[in-house]
C-alpha atoms as a PDB file:
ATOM      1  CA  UNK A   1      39.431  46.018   3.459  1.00  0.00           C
ATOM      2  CA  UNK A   2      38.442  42.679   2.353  1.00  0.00           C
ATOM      3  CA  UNK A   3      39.485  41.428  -1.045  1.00  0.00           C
ATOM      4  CA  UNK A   4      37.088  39.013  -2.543  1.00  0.00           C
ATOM      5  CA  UNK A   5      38.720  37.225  -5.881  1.00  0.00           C
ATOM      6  CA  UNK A   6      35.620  36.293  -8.428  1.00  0.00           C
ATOM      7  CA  UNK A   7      38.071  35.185 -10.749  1.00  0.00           C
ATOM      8  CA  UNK A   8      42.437  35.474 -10.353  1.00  0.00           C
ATOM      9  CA  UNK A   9      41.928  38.861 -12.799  1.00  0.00           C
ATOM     10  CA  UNK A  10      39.111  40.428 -11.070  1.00  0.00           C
ATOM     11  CA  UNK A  11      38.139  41.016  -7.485  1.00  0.00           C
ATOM     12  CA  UNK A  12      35.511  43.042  -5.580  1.00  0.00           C
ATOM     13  CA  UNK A  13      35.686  44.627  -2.530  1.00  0.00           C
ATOM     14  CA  UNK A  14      33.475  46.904  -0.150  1.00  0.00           C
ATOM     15  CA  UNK A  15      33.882  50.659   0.002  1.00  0.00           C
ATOM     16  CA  UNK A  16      37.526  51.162   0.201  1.00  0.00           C
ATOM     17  CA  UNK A  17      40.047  54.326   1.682  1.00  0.00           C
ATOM     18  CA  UNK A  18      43.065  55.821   0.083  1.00  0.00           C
ATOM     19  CA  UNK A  19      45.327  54.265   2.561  1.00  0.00           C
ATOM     20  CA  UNK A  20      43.644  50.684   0.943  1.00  0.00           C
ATOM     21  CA  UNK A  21      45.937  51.367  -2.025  1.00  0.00           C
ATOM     22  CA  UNK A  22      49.129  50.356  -1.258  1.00  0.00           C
ATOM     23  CA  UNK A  23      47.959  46.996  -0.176  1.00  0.00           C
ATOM     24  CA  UNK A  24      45.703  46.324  -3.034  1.00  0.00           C
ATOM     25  CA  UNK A  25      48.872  46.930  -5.683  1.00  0.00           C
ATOM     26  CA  UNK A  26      50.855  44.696  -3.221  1.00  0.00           C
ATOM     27  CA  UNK A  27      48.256  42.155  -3.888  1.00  0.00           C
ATOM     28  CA  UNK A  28      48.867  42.359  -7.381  1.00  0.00           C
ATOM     29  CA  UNK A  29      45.976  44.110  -9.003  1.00  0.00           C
ATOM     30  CA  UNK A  30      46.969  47.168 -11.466  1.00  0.00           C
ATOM     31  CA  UNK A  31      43.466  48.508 -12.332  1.00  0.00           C
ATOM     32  CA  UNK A  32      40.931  50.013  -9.716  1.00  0.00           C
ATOM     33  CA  UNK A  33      36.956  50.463 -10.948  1.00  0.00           C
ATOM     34  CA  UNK A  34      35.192  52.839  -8.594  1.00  0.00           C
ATOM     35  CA  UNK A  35      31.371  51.830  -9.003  1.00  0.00           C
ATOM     36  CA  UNK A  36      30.470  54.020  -6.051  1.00  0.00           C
ATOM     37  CA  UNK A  37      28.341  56.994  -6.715  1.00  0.00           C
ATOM     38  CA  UNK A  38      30.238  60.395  -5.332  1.00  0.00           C
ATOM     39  CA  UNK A  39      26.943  61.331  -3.970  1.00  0.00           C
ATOM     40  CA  UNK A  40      26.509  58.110  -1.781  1.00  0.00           C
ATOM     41  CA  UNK A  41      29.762  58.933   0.268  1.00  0.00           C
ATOM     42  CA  UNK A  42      32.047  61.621   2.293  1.00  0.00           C
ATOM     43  CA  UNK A  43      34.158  63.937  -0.027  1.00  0.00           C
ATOM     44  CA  UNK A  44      37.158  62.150   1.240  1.00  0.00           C
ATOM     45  CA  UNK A  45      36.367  59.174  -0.923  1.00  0.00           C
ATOM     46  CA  UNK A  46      35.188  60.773  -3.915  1.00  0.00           C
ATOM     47  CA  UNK A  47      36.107  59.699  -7.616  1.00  0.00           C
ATOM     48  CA  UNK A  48      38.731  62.406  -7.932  1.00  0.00           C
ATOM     49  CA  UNK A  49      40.404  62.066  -4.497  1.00  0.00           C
ATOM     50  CA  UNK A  50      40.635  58.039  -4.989  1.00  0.00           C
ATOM     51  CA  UNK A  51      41.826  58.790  -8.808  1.00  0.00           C
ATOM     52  CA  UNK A  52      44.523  60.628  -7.171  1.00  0.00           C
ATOM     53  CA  UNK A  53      45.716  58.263  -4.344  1.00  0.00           C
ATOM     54  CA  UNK A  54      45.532  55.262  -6.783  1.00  0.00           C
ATOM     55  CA  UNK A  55      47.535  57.330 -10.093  1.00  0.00           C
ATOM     56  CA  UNK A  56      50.041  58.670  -7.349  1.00  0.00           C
ATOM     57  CA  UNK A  57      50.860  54.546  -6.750  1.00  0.00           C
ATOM     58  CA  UNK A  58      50.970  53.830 -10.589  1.00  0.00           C
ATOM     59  CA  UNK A  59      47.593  52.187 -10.871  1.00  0.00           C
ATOM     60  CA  UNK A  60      44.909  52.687 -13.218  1.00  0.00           C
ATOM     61  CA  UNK A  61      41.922  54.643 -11.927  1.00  0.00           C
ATOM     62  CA  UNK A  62      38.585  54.095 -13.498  1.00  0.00           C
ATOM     63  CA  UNK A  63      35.518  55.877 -12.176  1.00  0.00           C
ATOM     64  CA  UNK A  64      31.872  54.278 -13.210  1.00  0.00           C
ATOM     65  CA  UNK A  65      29.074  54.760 -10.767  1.00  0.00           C
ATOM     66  CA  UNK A  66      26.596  52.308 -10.497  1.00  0.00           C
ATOM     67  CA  UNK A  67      23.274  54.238  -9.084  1.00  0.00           C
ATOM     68  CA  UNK A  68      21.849  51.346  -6.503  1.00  0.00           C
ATOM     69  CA  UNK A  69      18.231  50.273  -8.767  1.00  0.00           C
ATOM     70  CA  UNK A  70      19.429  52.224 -11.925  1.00  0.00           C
ATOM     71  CA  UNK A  71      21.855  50.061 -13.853  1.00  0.00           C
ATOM     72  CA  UNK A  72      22.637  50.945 -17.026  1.00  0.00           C
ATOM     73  CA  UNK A  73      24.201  49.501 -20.410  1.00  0.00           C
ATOM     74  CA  UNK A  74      26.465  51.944 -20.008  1.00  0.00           C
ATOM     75  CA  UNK A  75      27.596  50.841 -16.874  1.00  0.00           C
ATOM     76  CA  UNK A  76      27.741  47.583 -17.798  1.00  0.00           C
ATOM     77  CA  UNK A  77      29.422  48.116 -21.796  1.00  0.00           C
ATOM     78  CA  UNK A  78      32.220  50.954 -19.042  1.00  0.00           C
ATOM     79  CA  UNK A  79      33.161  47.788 -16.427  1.00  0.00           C
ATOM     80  CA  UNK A  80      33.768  45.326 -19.319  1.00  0.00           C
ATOM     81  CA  UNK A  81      35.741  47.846 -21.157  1.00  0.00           C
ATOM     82  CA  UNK A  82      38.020  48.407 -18.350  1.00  0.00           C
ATOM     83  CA  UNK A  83      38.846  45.075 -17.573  1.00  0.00           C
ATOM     84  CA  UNK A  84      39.511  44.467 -21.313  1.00  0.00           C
ATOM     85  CA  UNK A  85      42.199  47.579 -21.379  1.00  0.00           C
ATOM     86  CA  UNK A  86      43.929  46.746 -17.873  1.00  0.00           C
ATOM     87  CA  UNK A  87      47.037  45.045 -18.055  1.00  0.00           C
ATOM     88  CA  UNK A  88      46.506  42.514 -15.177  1.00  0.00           C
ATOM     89  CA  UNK A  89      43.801  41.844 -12.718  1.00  0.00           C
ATOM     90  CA  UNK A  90      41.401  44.255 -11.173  1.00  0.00           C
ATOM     91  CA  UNK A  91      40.229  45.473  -8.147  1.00  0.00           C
ATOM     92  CA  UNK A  92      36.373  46.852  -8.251  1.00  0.00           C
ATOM     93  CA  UNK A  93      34.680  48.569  -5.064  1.00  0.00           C
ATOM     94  CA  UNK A  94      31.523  49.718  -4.441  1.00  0.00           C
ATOM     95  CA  UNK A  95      29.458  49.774  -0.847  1.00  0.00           C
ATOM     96  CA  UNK A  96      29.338  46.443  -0.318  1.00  0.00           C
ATOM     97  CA  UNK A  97      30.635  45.052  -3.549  1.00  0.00           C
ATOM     98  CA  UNK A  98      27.700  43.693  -5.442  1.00  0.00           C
ATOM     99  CA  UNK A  99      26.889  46.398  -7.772  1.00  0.00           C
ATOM    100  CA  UNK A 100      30.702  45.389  -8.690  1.00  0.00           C
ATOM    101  CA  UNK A 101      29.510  42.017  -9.245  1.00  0.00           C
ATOM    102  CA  UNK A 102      26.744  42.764 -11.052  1.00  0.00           C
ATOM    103  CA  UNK A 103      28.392  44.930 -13.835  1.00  0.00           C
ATOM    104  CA  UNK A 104      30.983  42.297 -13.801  1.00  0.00           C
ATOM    105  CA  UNK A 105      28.301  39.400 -14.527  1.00  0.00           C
ATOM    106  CA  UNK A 106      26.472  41.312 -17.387  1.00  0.00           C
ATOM    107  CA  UNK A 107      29.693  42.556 -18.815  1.00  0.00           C
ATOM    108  CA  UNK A 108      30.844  39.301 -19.104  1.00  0.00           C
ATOM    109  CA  UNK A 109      27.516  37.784 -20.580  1.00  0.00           C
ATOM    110  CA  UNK A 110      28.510  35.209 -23.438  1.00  0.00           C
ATOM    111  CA  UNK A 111      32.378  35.038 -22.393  1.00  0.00           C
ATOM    112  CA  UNK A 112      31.971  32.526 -19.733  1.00  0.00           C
ATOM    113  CA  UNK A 113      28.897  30.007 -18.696  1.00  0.00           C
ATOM    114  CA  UNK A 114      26.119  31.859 -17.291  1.00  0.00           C
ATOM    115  CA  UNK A 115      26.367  29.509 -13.854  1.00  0.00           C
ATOM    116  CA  UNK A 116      29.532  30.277 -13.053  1.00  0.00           C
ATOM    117  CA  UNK A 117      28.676  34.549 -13.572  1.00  0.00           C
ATOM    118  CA  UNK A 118      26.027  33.826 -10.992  1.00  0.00           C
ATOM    119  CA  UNK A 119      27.882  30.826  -8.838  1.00  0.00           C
ATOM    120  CA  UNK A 120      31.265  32.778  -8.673  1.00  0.00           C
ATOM    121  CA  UNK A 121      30.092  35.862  -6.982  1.00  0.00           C
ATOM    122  CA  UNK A 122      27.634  33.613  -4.401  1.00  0.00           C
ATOM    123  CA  UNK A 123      30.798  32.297  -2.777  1.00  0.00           C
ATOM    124  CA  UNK A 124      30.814  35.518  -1.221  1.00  0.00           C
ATOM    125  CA  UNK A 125      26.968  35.980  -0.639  1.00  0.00           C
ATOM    126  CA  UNK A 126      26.050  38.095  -3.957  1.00  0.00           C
ATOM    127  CA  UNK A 127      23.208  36.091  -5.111  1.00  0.00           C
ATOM    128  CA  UNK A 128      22.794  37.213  -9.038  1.00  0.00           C
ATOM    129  CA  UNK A 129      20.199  34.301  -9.666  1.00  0.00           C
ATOM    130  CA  UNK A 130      17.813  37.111 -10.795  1.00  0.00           C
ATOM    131  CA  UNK A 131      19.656  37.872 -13.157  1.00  0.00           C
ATOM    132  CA  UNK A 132      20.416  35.064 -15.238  1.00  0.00           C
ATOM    133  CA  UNK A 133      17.635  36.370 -17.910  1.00  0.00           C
ATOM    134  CA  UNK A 134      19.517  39.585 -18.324  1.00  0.00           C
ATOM    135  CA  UNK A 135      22.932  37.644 -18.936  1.00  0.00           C
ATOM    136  CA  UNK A 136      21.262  34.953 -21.118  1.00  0.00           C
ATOM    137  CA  UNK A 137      19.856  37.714 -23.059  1.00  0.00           C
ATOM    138  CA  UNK A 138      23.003  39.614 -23.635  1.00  0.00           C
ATOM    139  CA  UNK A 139      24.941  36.331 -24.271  1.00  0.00           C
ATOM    140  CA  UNK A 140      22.975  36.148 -27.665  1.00  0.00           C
ATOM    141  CA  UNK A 141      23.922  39.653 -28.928  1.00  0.00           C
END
């Protein structure tokens, strides 16, 4: 597993296991975002198995696929929802972790400078340059 902190509330991480959990609530995060499609991985990893490893710890489980190509406003409107309800940082995975960046990014379009929702995540090689007309855009809504 390797943790990657965007910010101190919000991390990202590539595909994770059950046996992940315990060490990511040690860490301190109390919210887990699954952006992994069920249909992109082995059954052992699904939505409902991780729900059940991560609830059985005491941490919030939320499931929202991101399809690799097909993000949508949903997706995006589902991440920054999540974040808003946890009650301390939170831990997002995905297969390599920048579909969690990217739902991050646009989620958090007009709450914090548009450099650092691209330059945060490039620290750890997720290059969201192509996207700053997306999160200008949604910045003026």
């Amino acid at each position: 597993m390797d943790i990657r902190a965007i910010t101190p509330d919000y991390a990202v991480s590539p595909q994770i296991e059950p046996g992940d959990l315990p060490a990511i609530k040690a860490a301190g995060y109390v919210t887990v975002i699954d952006n992994r499609p069920d249909g992109e991985i082995p059954p052992h990893l699904h939505a409902a198995e991780m729900r059940r490893a991560a609830e059985a710890l005491g941490l919030t489980f939320v499931a929202n696929p991101v399809i690799g190509g097909a993000l949508t406003m949903d997706n995006v409107t589902a991440q920054g929802a999540a974040i808003a309800a946890s009650s301390g940082p939170v831990f997002a995975y995905c297969a390599s972790g920048n579909r969690s960046s990217i739902v991050w990014a646009l989620s958090n379009a007009g709450k914090r400078p548009t450099d650092d929702l691209i330059g945060l995540p490039a620290r750890f090689g997720y290059q969201l340059e192509h996207l700053r007309p997306q999160i200008e855009a949604l910045a003026q809504r």
